[in-house]
C-alpha atoms as a PDB file:
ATOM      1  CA  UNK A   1      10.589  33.667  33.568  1.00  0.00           C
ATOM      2  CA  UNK A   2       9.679  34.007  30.038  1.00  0.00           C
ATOM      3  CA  UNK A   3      11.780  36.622  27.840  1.00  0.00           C
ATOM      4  CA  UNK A   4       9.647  38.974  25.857  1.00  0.00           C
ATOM      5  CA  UNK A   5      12.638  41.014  23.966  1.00  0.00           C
ATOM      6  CA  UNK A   6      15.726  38.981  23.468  1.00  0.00           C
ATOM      7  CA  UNK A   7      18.744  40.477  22.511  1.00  0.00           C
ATOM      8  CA  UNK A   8      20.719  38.239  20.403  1.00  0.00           C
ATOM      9  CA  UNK A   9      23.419  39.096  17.921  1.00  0.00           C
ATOM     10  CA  UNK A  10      22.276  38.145  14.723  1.00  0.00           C
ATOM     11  CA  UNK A  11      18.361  38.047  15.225  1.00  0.00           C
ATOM     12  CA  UNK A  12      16.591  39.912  12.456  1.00  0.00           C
ATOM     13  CA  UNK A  13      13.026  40.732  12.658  1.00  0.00           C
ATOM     14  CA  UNK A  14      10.783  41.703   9.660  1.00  0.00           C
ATOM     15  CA  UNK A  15       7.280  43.471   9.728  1.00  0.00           C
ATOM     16  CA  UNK A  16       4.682  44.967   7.640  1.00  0.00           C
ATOM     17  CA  UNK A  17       3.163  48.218   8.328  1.00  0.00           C
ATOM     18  CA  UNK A  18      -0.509  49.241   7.010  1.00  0.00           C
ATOM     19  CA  UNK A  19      -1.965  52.337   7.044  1.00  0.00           C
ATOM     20  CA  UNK A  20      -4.465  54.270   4.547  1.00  0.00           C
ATOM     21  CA  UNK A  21      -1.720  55.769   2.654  1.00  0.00           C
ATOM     22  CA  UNK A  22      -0.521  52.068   1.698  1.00  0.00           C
ATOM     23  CA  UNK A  23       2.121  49.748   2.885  1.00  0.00           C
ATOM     24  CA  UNK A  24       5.564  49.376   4.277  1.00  0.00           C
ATOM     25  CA  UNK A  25       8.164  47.208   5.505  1.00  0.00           C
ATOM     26  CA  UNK A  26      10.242  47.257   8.724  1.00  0.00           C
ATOM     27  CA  UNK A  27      13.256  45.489   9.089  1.00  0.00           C
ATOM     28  CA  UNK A  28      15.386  45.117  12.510  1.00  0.00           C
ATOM     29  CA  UNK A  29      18.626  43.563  13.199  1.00  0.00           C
ATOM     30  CA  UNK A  30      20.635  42.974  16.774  1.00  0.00           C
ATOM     31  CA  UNK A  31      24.443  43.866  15.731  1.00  0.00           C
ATOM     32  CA  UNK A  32      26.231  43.142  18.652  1.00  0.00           C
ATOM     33  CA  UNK A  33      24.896  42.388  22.790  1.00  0.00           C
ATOM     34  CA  UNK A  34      27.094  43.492  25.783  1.00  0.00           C
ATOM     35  CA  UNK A  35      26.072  42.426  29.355  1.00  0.00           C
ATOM     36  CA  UNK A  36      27.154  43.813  33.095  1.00  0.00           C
ATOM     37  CA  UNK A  37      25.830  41.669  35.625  1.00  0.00           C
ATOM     38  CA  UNK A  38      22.008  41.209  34.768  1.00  0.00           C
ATOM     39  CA  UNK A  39      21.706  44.089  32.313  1.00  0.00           C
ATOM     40  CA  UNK A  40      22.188  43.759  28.523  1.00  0.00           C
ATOM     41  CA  UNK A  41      23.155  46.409  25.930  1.00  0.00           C
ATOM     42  CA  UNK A  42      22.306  45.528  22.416  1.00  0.00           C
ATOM     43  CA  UNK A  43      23.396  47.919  19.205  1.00  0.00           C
ATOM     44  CA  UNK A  44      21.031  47.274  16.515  1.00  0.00           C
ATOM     45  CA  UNK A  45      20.383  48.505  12.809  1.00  0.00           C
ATOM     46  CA  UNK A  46      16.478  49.389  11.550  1.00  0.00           C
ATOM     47  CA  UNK A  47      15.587  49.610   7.949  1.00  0.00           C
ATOM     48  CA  UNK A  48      12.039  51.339   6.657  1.00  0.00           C
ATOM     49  CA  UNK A  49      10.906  51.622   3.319  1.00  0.00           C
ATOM     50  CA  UNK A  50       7.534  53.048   3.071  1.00  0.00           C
ATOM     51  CA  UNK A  51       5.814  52.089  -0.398  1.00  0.00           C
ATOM     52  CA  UNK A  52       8.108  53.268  -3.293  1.00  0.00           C
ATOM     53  CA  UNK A  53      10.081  55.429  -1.162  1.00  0.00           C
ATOM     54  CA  UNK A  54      14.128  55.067  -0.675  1.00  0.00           C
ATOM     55  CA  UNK A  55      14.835  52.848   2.339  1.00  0.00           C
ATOM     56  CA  UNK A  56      15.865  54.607   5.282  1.00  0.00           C
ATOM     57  CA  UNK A  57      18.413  52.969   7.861  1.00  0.00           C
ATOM     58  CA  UNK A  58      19.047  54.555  11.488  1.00  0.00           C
ATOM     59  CA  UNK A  59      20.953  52.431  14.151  1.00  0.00           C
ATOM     60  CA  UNK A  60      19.767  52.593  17.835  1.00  0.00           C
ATOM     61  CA  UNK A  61      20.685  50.827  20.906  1.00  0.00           C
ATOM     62  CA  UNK A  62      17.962  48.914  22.948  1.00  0.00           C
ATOM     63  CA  UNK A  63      18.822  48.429  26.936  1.00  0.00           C
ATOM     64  CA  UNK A  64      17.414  45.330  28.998  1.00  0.00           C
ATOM     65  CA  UNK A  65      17.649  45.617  33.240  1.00  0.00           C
ATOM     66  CA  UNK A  66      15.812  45.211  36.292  1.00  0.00           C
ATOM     67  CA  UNK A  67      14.169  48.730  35.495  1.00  0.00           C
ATOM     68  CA  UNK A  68      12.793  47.087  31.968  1.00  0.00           C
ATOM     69  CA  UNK A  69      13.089  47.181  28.375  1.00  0.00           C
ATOM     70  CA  UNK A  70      14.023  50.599  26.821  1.00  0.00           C
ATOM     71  CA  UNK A  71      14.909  51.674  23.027  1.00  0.00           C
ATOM     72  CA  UNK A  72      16.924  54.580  23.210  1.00  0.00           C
ATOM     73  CA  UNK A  73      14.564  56.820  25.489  1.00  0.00           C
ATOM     74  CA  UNK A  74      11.509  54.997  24.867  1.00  0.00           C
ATOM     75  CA  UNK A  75       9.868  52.533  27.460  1.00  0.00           C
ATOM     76  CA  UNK A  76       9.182  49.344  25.622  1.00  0.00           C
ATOM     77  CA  UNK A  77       7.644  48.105  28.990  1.00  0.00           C
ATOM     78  CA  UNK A  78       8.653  47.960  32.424  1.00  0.00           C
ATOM     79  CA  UNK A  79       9.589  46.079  35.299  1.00  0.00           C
ATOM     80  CA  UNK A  80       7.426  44.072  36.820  1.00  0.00           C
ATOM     81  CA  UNK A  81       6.272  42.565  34.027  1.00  0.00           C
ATOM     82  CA  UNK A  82       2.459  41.606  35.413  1.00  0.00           C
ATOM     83  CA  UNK A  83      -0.917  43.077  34.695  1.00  0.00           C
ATOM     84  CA  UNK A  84      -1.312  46.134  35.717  1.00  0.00           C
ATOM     85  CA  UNK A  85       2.236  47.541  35.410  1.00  0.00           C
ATOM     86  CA  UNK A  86       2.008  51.283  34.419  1.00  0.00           C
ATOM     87  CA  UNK A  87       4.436  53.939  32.930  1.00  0.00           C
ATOM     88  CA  UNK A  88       4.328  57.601  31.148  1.00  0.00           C
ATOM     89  CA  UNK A  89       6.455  58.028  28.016  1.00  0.00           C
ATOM     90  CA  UNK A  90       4.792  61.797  26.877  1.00  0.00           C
ATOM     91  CA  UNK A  91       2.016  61.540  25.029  1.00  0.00           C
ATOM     92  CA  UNK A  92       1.591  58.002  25.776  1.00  0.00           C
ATOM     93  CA  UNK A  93       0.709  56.062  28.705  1.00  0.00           C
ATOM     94  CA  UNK A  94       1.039  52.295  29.024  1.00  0.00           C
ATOM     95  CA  UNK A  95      -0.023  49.101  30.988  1.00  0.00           C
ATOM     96  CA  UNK A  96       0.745  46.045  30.943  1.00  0.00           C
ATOM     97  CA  UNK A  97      -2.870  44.469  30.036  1.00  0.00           C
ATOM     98  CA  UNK A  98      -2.465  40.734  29.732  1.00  0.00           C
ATOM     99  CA  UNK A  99       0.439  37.751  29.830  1.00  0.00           C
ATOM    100  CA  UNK A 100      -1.774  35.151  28.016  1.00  0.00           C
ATOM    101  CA  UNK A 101      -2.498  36.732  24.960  1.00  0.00           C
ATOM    102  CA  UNK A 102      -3.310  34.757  21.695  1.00  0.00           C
ATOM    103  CA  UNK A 103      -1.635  36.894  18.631  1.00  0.00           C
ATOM    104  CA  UNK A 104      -2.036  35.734  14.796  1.00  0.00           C
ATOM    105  CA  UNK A 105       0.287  37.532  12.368  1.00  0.00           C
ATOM    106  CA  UNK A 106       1.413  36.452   8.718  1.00  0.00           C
ATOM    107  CA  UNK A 107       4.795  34.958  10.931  1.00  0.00           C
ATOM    108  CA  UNK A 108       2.186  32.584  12.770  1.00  0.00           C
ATOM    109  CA  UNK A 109       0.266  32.050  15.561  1.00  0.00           C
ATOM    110  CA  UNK A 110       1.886  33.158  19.112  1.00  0.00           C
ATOM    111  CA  UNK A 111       0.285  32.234  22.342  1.00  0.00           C
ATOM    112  CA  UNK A 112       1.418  33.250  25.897  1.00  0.00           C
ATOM    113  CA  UNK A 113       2.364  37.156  24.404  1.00  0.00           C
ATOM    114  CA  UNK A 114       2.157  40.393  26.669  1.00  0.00           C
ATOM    115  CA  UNK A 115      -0.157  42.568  25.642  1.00  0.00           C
ATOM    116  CA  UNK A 116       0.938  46.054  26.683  1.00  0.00           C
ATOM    117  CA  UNK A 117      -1.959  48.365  26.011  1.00  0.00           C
ATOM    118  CA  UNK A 118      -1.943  52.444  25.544  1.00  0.00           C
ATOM    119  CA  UNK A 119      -3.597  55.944  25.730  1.00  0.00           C
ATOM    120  CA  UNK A 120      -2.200  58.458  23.058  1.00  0.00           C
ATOM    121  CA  UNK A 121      -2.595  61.914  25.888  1.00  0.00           C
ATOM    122  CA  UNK A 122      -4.548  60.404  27.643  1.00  0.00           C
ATOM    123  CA  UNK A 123      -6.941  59.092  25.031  1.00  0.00           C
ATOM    124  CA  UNK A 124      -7.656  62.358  23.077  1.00  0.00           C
ATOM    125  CA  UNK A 125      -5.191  61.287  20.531  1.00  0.00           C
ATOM    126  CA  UNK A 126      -6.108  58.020  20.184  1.00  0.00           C
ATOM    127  CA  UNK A 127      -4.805  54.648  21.672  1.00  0.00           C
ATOM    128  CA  UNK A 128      -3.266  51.008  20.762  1.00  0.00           C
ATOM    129  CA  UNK A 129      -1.743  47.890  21.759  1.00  0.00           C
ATOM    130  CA  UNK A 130       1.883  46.033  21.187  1.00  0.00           C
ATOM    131  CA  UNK A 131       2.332  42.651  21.598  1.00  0.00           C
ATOM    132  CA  UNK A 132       5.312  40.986  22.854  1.00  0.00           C
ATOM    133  CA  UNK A 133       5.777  37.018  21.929  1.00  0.00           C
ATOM    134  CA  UNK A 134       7.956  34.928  24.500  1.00  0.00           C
ATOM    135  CA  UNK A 135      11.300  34.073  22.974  1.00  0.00           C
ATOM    136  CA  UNK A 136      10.365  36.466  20.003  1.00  0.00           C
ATOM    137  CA  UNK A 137      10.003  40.248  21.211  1.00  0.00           C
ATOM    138  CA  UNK A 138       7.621  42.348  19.211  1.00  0.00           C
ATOM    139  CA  UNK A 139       5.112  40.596  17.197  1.00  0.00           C
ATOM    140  CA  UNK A 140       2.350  43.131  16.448  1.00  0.00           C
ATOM    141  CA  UNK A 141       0.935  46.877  16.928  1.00  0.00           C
ATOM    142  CA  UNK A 142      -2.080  48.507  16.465  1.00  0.00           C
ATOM    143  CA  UNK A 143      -2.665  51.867  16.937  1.00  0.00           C
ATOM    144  CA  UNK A 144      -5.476  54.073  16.552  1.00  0.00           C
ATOM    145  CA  UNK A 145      -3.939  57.308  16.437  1.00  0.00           C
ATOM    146  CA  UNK A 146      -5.990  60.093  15.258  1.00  0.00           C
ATOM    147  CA  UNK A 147      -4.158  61.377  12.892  1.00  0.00           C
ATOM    148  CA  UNK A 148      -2.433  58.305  10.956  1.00  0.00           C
ATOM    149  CA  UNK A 149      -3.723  54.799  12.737  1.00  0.00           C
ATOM    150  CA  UNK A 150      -1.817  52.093  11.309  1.00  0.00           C
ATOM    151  CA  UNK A 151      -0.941  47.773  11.628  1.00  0.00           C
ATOM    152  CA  UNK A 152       2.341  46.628  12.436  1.00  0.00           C
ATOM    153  CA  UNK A 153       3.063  42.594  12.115  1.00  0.00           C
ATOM    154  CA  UNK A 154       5.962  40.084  11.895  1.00  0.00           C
ATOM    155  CA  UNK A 155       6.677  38.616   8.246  1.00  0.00           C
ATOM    156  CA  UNK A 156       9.424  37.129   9.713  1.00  0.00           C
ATOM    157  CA  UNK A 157      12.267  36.190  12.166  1.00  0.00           C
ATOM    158  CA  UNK A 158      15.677  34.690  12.068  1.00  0.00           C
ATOM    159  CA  UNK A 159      17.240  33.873  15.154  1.00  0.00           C
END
């Protein structure tokens, strides 16, 4: 079964974010991974700086089970993960649209990816797509939100 968010300590993951208002930078980092039985529990630390603005640093904890991924409250993408998978996190809701997807970002090309794909309530607000590389995790978003669509990609990843 192919992993699309691993939690391991020490894995750092960098991305760029684009909107109209200009660019920004993302940066992720798992600080520690607990398991119990087939669940895992990883603390990690994320770092924005959006164009010349001070960098701003929050930590959050990111859950792995049988149930799926979640970040805090927030549904990454659930269990089973096959095409047509659905789940609600208000506004948005998600499916799981493909497991074959090609994605190209300036980290490189990634092939096998879920695509998970989304309606922003229930389209009137917009919609988008994350991509999830095997082995990797996140690898790119696009979103089309109404007010304030924006690019996410990978720069980079250690670990």
């Amino acid at each position: 079964m192919l992993d699309f968010f691993p939690l391991v300590k020490g894995a750092r993951r960098e991305y760029v974010k684009e909107n109209s208002q200009g660019t920004g930078s993302c940066k992720t980092k798992v600080l520690e991974v607990s398991t119990d039985g087939a669940a895992a529990t990883a603390k990690c630390r994320r770092t924005v700086k959006w164009m010349n603005e001070t960098e701003t640093v929050c930590e959050f904890t990111v859950t792995k089970d049988a149930h799926g991924v979640r970040e805090g409250n927030d549904i990454e993408f659930n269990q089973p993960v096959q095409v047509g998978t659905e789940w609600i996190s208000p506004p948005r809701r998600f499916w799981i649209k493909s497991l074959d997807a090609s994605v190209e970002t300036p980290a490189g090309k990634f092939t096998n990816c879920l695509r998970v794909a989304y309606l922003i309530a229930e389209g009137d607000g917009g919609s988008g797509e994350r991509c999830y590389a095997p082995g990797v995790g996140l690898v790119k978003i696009i979103e089309n939100d109404e007010a304030e669509p924006f690019t996410q990609q990978l720069v980079r990843k250690v670990g």
